[in-house]
N, C-alpha and C. Protein backbone atom coordinates (compact mmCIF):
# COMPACT_ATOMS: atom_id res chain seq x y z
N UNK A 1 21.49 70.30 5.49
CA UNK A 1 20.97 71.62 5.61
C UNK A 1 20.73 71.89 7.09
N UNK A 2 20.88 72.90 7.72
CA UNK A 2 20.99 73.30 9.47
C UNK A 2 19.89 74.45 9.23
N UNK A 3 19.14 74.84 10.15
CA UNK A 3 18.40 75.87 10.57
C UNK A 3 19.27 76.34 11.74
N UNK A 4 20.38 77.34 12.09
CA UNK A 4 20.67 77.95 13.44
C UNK A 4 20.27 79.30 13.58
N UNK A 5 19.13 79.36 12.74
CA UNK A 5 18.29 80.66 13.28
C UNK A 5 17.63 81.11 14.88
N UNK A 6 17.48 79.96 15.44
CA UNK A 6 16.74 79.79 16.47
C UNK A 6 17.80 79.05 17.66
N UNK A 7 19.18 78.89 17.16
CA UNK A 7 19.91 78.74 17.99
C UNK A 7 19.71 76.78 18.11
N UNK A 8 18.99 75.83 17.33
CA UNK A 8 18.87 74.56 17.35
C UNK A 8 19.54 74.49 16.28
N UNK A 9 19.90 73.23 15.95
CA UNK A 9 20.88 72.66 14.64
C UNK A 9 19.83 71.51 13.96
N UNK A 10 19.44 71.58 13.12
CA UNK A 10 18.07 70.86 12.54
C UNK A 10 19.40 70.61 11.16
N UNK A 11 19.55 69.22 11.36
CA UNK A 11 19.88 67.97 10.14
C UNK A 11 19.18 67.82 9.01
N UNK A 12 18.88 67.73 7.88
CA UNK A 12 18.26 67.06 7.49
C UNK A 12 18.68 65.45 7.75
N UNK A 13 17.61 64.62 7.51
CA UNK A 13 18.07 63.19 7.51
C UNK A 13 18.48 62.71 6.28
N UNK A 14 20.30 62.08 6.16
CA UNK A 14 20.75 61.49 4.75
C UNK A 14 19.09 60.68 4.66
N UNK A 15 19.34 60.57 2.90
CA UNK A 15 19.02 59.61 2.16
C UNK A 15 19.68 58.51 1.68
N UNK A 16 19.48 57.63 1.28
CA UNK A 16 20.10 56.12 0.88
C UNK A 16 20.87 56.35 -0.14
N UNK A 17 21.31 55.71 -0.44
CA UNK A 17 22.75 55.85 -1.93
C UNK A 17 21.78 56.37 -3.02
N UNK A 18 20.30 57.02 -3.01
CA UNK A 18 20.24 57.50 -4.15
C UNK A 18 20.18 58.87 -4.10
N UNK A 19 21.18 59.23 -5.47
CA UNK A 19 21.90 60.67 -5.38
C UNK A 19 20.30 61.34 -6.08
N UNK A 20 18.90 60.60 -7.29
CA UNK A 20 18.43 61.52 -7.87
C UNK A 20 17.60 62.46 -7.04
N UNK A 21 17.58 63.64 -7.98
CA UNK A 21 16.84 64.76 -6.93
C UNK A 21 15.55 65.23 -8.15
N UNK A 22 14.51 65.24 -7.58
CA UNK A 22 13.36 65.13 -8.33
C UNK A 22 12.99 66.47 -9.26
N UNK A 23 12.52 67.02 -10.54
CA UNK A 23 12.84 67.75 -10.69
C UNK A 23 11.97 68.64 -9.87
N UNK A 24 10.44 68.37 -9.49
CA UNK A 24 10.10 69.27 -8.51
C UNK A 24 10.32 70.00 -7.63
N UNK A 25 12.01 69.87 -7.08
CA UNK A 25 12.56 69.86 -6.14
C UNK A 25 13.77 70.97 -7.05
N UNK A 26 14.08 70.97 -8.16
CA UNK A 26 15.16 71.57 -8.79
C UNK A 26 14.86 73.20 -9.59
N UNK A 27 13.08 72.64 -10.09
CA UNK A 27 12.68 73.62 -11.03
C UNK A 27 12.05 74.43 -10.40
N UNK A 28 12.29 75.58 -10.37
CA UNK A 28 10.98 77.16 -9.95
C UNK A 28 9.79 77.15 -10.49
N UNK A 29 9.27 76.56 -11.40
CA UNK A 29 8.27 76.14 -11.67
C UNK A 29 7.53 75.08 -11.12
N UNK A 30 7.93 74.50 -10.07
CA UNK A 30 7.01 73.86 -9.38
C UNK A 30 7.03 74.16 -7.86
N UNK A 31 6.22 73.89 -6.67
CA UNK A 31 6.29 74.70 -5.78
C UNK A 31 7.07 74.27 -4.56
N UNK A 32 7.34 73.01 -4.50
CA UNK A 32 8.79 72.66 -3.78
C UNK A 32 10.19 73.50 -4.09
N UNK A 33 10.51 73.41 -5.60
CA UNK A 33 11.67 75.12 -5.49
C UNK A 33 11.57 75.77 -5.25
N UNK A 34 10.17 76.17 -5.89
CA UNK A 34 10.22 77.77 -5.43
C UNK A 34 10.07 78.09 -4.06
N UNK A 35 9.65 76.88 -3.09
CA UNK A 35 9.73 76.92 -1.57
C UNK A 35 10.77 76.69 -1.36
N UNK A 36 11.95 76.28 -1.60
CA UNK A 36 13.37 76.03 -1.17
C UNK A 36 13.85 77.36 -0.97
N UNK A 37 13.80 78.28 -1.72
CA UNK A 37 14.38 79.89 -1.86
C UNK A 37 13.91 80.43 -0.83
N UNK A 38 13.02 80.36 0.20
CA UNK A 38 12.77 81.03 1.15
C UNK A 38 12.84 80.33 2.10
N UNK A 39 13.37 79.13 2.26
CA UNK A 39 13.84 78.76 3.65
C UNK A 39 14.59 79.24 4.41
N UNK A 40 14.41 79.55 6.12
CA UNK A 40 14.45 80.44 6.80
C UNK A 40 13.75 81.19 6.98
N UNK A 41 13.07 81.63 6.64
CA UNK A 41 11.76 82.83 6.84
C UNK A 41 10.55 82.42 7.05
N UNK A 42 9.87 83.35 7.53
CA UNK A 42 8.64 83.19 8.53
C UNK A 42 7.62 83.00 7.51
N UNK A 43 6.95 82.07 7.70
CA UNK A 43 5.73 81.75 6.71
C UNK A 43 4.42 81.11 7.30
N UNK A 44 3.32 81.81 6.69
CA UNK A 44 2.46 81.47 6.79
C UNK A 44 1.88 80.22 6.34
N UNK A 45 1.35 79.14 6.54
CA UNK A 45 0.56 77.99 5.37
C UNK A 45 -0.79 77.75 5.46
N UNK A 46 -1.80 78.06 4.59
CA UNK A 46 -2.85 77.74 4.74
C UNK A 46 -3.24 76.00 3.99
N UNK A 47 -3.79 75.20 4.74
CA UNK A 47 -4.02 73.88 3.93
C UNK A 47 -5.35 73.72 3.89
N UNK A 48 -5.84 72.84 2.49
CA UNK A 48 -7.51 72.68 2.40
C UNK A 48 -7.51 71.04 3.36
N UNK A 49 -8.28 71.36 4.25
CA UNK A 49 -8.91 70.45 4.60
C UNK A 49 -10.13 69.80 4.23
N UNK A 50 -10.23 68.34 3.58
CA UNK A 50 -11.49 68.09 3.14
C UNK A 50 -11.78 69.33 1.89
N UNK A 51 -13.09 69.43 1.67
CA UNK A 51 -13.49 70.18 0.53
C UNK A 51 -13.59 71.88 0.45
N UNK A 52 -13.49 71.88 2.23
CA UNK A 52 -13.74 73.29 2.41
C UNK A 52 -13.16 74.10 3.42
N UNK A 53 -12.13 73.26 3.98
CA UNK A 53 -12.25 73.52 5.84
C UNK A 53 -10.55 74.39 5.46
N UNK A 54 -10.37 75.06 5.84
CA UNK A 54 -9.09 76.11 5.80
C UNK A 54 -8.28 75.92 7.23
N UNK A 55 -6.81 75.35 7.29
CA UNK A 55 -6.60 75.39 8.69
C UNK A 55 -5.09 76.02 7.79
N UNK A 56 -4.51 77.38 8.91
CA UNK A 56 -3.61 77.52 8.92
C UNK A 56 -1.98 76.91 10.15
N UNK A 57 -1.06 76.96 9.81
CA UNK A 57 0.30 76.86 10.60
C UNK A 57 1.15 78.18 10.22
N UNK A 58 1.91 78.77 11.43
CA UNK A 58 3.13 79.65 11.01
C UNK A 58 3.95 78.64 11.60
N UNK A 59 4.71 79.81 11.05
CA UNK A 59 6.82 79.21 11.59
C UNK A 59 7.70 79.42 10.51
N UNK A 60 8.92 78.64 10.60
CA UNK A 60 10.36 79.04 9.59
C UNK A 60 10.52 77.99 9.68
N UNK A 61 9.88 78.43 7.87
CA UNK A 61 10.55 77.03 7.03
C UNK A 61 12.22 76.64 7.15
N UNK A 62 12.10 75.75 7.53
CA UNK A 62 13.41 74.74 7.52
C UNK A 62 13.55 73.71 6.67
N UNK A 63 12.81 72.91 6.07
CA UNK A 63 12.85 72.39 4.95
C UNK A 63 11.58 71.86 3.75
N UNK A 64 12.34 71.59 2.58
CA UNK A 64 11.50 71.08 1.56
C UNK A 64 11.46 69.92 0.71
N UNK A 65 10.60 68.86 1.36
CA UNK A 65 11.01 68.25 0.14
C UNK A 65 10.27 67.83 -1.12
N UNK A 66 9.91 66.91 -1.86
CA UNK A 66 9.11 67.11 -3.11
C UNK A 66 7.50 66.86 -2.67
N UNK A 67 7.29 66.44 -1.50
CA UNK A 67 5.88 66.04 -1.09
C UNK A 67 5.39 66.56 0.44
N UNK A 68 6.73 67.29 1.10
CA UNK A 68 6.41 67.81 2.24
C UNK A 68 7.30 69.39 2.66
N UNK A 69 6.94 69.90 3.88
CA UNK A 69 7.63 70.80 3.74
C UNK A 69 7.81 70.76 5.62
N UNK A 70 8.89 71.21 6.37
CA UNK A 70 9.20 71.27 7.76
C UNK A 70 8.93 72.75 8.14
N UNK A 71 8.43 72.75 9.00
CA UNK A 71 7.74 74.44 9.69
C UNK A 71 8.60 73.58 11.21
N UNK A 72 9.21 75.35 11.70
CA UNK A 72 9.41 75.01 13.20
C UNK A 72 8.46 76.02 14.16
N UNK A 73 8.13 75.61 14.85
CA UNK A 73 6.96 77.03 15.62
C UNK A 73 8.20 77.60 16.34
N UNK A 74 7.23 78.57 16.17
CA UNK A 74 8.10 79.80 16.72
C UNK A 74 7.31 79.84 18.36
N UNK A 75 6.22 79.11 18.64
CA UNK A 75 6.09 78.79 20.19
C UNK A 75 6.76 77.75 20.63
N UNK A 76 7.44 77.20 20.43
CA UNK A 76 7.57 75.98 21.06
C UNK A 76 9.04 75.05 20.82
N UNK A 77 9.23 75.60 19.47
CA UNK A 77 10.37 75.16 18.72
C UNK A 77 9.87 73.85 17.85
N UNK A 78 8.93 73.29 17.79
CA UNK A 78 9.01 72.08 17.65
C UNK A 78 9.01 72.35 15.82
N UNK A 79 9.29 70.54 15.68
CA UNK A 79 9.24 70.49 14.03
C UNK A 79 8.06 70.32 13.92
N UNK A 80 7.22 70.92 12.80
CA UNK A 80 5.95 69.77 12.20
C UNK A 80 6.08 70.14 11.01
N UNK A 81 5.80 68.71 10.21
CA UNK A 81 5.90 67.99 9.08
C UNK A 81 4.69 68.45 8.62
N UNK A 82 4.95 69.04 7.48
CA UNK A 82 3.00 69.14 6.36
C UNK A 82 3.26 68.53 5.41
N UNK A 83 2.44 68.15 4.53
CA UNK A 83 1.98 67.40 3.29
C UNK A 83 2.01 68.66 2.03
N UNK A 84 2.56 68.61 1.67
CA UNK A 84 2.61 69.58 0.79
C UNK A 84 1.26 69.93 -0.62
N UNK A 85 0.78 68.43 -0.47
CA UNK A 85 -0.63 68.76 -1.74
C UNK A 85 -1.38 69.54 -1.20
N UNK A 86 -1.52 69.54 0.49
CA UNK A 86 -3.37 70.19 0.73
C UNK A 86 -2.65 71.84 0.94
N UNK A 87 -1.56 72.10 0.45
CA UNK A 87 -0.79 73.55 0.14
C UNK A 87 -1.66 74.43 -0.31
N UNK A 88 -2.65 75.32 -0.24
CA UNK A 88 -3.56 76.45 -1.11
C UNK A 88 -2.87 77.73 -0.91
N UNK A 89 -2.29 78.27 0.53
CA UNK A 89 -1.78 79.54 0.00
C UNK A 89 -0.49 79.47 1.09
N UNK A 90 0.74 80.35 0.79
CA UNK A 90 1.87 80.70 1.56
C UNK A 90 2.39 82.32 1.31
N UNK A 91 1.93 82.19 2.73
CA UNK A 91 2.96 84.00 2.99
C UNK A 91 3.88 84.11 3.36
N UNK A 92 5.05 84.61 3.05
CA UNK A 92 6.64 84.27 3.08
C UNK A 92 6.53 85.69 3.64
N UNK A 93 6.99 86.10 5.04
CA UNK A 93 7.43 87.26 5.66
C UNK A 93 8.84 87.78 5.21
N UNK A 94 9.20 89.03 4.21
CA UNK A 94 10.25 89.67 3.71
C UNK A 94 10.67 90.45 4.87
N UNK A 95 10.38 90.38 5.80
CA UNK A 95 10.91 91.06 7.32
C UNK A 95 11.33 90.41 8.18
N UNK A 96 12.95 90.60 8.96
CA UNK A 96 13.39 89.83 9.40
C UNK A 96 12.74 89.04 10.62
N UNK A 97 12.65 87.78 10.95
CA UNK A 97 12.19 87.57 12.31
C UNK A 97 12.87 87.52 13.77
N UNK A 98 12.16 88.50 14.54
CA UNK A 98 12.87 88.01 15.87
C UNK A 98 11.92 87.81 17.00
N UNK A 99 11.43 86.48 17.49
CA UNK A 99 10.89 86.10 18.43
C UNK A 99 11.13 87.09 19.24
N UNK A 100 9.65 87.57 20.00
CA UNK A 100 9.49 88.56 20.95
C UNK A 100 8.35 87.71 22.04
N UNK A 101 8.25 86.94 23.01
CA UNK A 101 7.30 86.47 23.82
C UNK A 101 6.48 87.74 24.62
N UNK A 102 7.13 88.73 24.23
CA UNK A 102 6.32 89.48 25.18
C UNK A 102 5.40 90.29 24.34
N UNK A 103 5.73 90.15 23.00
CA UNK A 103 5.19 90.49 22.14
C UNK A 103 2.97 90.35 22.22
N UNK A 104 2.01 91.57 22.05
CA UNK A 104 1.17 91.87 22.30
C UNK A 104 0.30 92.19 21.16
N UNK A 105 -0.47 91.72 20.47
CA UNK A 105 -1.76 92.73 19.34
C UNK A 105 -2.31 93.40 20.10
């Protein structure tokens, strides 16, 4: 799978000779598929920290897999890896993205 949204070529890394694919990963009913369908797009993630503590990440999703999910920032380019359990909410931007640095609130 490639992300050349951003003009980088993001691999996934093969896996070992095993072909199974989990069904978490297959079914829309669980939230690794239904996160696969919007890869590429700008998303929000909010994760529970501990019992109460709310920390969000943006970026474009680039990948999913059954226990994690890849965000690239849109400052910096970089990858970061989340954990997909401490997952509580995701906003999937239906508007296209185009990095603006000069961009102002």
């Amino acid at each position: 799978m490639e992300d050349n949204s951003q003009g980088n070529n993001y691999q996934r890394p093969s896996v070992g000779g095993n072909s199974f694919t989990p069904e978490t990963v297959t079914n829309d009913l669980y939230t690794p598929a239904f996160l696969r369908q919007h890869i590429g797009k700008l998303v929000r993630v909010e994760f529970l920290i501990g019992t109460s503590n709310l920390e969000d990440r943006t970026g474009i999703l680039v990948e999913v897999g059954a226990s994690y999910i890849v965000l690239r920032s849109i400052q910096d380019r970089n990858l970061l890896y989340c954990d997909i359990y401490s997952i509580k909410f995701v906003t999937i931007s239906e508007s296209p993205f185009i990095y603006d640095p000069n961009f102002q609130i």
